[in-house]
PDB file of N, CA and C in Angstrom:
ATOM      1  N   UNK A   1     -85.773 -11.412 -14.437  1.00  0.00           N
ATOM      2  CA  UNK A   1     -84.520 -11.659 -15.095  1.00  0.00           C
ATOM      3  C   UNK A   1     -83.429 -10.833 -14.425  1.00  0.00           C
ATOM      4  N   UNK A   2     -82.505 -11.580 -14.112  1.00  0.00           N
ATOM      5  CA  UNK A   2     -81.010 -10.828 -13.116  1.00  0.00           C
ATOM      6  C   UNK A   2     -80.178 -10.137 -14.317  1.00  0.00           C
ATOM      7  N   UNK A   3     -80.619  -9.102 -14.398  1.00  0.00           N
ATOM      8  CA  UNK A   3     -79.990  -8.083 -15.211  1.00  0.00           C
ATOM      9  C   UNK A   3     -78.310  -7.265 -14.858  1.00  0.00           C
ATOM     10  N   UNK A   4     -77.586  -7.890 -13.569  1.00  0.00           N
ATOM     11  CA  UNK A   4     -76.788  -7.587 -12.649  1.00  0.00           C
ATOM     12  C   UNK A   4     -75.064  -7.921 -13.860  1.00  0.00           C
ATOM     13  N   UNK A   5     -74.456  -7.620 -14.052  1.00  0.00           N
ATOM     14  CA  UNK A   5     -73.363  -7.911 -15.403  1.00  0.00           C
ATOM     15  C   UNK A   5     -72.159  -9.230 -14.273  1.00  0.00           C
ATOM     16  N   UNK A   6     -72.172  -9.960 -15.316  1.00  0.00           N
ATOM     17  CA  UNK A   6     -71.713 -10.771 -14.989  1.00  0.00           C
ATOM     18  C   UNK A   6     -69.975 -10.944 -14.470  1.00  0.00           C
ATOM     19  N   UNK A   7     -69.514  -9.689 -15.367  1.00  0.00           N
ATOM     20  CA  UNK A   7     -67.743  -9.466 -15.259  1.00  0.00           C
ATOM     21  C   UNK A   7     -67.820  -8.004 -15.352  1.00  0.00           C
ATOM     22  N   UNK A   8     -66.673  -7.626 -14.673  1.00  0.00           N
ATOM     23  CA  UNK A   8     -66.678  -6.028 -14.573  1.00  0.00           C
ATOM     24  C   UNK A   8     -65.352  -5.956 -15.059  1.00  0.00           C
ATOM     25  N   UNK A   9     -65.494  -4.617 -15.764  1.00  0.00           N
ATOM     26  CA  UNK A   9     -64.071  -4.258 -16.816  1.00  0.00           C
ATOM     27  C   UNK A   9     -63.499  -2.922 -15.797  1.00  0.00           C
ATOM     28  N   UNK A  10     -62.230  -2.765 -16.612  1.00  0.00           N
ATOM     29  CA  UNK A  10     -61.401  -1.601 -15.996  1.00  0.00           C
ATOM     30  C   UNK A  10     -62.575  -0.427 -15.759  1.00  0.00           C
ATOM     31  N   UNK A  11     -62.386   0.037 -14.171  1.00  0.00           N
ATOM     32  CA  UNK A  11     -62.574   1.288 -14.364  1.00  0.00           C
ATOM     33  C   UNK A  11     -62.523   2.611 -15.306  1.00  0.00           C
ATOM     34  N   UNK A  12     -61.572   2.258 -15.911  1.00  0.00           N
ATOM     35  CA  UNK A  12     -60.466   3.763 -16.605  1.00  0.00           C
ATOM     36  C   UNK A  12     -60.957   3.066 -17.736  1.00  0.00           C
ATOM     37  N   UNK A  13     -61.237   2.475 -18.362  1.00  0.00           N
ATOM     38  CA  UNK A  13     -62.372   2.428 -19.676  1.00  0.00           C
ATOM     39  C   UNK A  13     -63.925   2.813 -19.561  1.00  0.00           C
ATOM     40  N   UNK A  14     -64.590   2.385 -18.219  1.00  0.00           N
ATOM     41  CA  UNK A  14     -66.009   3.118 -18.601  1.00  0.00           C
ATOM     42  C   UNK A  14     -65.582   4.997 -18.275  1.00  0.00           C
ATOM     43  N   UNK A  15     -64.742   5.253 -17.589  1.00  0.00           N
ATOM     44  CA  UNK A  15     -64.430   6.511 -17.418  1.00  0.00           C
ATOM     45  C   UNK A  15     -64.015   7.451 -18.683  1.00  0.00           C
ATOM     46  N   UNK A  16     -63.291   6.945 -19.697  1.00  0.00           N
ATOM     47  CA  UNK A  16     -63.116   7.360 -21.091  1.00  0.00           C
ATOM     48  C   UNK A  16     -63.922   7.379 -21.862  1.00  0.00           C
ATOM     49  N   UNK A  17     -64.885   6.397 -22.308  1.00  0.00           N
ATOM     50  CA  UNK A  17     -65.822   6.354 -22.937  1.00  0.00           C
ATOM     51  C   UNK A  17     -67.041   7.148 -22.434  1.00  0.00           C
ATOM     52  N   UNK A  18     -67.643   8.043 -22.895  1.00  0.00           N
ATOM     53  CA  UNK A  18     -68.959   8.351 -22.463  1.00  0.00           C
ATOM     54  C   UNK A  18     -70.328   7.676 -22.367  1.00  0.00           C
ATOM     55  N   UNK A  19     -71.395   8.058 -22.174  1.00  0.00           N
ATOM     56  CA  UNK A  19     -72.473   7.474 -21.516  1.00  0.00           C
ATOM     57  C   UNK A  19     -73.306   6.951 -22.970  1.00  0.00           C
ATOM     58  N   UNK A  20     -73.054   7.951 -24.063  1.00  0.00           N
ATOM     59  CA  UNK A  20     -73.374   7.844 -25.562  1.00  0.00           C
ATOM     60  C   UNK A  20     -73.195   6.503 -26.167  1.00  0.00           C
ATOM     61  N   UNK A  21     -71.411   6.932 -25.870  1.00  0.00           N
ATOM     62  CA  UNK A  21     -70.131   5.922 -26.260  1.00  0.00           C
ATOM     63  C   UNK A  21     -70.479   4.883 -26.158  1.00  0.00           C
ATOM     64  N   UNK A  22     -70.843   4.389 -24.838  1.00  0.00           N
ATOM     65  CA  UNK A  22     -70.914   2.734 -24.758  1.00  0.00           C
ATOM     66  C   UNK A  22     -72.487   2.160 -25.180  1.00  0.00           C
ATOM     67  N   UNK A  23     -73.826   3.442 -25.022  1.00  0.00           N
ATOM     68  CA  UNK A  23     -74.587   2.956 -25.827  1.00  0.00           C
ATOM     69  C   UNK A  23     -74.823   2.407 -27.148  1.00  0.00           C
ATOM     70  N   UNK A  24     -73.798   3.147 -27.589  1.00  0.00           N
ATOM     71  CA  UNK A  24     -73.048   3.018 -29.249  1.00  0.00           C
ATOM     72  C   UNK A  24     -72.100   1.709 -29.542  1.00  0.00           C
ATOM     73  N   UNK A  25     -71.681   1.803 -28.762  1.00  0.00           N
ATOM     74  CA  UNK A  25     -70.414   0.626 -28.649  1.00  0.00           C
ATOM     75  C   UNK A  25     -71.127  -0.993 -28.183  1.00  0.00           C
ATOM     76  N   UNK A  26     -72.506  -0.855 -27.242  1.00  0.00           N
ATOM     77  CA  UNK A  26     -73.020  -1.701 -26.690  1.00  0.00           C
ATOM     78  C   UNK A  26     -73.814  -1.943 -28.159  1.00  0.00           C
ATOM     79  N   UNK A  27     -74.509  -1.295 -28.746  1.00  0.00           N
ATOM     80  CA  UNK A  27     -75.563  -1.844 -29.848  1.00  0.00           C
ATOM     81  C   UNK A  27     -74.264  -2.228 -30.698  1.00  0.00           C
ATOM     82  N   UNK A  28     -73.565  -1.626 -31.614  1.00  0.00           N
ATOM     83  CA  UNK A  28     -72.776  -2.111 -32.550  1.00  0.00           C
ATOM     84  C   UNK A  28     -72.559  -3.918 -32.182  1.00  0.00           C
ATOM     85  N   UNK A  29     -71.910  -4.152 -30.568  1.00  0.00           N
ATOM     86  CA  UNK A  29     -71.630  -5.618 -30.409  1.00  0.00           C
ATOM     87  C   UNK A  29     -73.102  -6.098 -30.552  1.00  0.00           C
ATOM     88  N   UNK A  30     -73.984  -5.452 -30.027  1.00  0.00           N
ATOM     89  CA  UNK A  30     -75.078  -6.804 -30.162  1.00  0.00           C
ATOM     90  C   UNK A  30     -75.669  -7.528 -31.962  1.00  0.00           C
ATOM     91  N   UNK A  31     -75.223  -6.193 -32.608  1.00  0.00           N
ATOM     92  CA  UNK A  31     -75.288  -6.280 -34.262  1.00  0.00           C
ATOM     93  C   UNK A  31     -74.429  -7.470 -34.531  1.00  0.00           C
ATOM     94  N   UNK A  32     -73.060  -7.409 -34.608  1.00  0.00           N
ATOM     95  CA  UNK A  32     -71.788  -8.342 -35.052  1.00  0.00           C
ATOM     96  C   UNK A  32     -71.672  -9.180 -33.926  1.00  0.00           C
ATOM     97  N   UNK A  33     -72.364  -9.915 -32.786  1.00  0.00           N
ATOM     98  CA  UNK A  33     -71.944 -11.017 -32.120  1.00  0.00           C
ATOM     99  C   UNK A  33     -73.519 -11.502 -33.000  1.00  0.00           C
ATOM    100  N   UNK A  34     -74.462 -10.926 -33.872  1.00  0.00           N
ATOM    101  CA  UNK A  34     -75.601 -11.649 -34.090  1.00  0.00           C
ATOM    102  C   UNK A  34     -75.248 -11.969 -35.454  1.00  0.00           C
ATOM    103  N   UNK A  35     -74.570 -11.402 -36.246  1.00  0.00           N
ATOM    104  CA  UNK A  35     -73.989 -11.585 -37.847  1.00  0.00           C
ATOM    105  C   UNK A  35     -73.043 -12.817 -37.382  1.00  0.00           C
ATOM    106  N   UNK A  36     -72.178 -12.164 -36.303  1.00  0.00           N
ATOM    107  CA  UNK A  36     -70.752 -13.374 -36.937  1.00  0.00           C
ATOM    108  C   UNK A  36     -71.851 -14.660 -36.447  1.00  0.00           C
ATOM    109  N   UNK A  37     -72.494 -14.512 -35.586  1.00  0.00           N
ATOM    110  CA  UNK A  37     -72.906 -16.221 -35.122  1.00  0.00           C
ATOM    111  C   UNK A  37     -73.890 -16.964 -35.792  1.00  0.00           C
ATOM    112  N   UNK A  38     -73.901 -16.017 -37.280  1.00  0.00           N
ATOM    113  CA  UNK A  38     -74.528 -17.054 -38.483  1.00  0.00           C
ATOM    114  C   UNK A  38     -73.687 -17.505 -39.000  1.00  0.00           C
ATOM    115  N   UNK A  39     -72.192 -17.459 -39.501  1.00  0.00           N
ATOM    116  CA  UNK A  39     -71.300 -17.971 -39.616  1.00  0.00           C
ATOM    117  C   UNK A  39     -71.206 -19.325 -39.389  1.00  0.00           C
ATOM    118  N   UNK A  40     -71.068 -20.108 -40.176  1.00  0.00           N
ATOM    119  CA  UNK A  40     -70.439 -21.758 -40.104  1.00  0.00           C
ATOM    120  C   UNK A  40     -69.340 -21.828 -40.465  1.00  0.00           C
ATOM    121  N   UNK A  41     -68.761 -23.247 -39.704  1.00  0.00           N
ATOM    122  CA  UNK A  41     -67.266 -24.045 -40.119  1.00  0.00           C
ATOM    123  C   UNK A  41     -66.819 -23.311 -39.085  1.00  0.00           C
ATOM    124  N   UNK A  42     -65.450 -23.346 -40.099  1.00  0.00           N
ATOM    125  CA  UNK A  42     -63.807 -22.651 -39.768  1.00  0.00           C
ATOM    126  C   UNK A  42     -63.848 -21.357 -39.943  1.00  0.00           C
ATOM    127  N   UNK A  43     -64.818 -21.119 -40.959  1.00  0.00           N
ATOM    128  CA  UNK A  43     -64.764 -19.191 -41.037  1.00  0.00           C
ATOM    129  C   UNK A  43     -65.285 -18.596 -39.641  1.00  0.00           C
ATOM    130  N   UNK A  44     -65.906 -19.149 -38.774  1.00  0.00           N
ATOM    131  CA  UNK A  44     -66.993 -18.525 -37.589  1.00  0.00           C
ATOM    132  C   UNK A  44     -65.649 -18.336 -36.795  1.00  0.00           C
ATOM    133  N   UNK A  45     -65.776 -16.760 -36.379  1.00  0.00           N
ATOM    134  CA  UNK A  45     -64.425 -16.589 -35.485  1.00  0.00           C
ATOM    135  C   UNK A  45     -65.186 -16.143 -33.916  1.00  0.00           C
ATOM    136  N   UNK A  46     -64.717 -18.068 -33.083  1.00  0.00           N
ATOM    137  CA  UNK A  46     -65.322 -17.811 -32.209  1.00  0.00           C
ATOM    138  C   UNK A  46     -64.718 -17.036 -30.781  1.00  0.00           C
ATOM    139  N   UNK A  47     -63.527 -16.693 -31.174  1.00  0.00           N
ATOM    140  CA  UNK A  47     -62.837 -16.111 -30.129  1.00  0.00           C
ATOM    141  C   UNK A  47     -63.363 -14.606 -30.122  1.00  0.00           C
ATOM    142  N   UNK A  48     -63.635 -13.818 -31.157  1.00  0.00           N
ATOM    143  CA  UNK A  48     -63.983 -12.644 -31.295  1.00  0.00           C
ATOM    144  C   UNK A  48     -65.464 -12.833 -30.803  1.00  0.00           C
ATOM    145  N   UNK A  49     -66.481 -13.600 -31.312  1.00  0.00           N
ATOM    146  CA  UNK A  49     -67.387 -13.805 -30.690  1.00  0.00           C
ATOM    147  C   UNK A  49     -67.828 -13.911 -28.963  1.00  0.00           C
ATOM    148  N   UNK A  50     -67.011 -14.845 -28.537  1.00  0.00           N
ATOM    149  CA  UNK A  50     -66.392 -14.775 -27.130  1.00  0.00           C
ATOM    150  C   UNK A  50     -66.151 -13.310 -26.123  1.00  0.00           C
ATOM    151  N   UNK A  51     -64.885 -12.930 -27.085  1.00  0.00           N
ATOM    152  CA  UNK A  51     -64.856 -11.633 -26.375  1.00  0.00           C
ATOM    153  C   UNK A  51     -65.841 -10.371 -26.427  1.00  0.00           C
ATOM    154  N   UNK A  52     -66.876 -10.364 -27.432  1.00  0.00           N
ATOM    155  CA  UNK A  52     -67.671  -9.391 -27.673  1.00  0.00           C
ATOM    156  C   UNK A  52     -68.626  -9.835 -26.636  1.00  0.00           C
ATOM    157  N   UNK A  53     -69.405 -10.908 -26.470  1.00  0.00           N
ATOM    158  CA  UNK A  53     -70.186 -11.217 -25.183  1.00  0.00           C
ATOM    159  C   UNK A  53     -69.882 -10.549 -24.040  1.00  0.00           C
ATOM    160  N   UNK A  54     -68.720 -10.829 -23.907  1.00  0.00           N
ATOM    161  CA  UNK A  54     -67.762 -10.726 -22.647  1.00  0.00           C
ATOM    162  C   UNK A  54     -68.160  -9.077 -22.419  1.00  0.00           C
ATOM    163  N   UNK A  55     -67.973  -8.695 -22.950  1.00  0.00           N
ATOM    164  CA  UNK A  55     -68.009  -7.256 -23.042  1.00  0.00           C
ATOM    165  C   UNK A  55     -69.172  -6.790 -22.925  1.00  0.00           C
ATOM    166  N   UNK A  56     -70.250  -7.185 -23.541  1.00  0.00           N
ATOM    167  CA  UNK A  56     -72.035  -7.379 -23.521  1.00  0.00           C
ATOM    168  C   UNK A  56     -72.437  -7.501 -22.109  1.00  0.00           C
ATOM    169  N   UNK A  57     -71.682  -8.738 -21.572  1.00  0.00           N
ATOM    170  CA  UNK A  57     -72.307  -9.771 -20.381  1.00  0.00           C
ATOM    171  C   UNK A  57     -71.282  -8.052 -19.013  1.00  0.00           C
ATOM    172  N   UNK A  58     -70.623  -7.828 -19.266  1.00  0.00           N
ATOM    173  CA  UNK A  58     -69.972  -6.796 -18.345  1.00  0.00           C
ATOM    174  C   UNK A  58     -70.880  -5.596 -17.945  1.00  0.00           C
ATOM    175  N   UNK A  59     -70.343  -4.908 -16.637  1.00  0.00           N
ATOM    176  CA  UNK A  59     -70.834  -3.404 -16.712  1.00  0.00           C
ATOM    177  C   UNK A  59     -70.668  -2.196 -17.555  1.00  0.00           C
ATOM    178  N   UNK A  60     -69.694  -2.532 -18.268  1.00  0.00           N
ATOM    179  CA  UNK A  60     -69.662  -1.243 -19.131  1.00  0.00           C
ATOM    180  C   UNK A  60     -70.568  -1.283 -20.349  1.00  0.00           C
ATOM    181  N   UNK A  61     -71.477  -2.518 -20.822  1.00  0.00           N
ATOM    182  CA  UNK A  61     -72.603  -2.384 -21.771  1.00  0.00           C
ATOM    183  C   UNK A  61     -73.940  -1.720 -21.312  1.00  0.00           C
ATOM    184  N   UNK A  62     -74.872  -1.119 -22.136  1.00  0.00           N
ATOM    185  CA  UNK A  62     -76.046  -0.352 -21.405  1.00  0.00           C
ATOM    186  C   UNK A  62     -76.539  -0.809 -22.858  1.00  0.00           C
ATOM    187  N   UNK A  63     -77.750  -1.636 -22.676  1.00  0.00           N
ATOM    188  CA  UNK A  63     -78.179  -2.399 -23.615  1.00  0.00           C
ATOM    189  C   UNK A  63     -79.641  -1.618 -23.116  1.00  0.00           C
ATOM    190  N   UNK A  64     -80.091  -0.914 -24.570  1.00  0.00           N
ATOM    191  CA  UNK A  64     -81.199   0.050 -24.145  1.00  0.00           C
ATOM    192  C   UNK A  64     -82.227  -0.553 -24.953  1.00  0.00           C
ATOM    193  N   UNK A  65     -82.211  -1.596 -25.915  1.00  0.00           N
ATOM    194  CA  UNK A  65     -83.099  -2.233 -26.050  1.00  0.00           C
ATOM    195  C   UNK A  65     -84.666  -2.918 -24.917  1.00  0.00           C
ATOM    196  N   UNK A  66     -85.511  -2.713 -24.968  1.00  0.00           N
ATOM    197  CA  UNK A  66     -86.716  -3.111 -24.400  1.00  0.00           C
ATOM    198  C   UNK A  66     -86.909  -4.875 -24.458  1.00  0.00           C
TER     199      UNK A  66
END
């Protein structure tokens, strides 16, 4: 599996955030892109959904899950 991130974000954000930080920041999105996408209809907000991937699918996530 090509584990390689698909979009790369600002420098000067993985540089602010610490190594903790984005482990923290990386699990929280994988929590709420898995809640909101039980969501049906018009309530499912897929733009936020969208961008949280985005952010997942990037280098600055460290998804320490096995």
């Amino acid at each position: 599996m090509d584990m390689s991130p698909s979009y790369e974000l600002p420098h000067d954000l993985r540089n602010i955030v610490s190594l903790r930080g984005r482990i923290l920041i990386t699990q929280a999105l994988i929590l709420a892109v898995e809640e909101l996408s039980k969501v049906e209809g018009v309530h499912r907000q897929v733009g936020n959904i969208a961008d949280m991937q985005l952010i997942l699918d990037s280098d600055f996530a460290i998804d320490t899950r096995d």
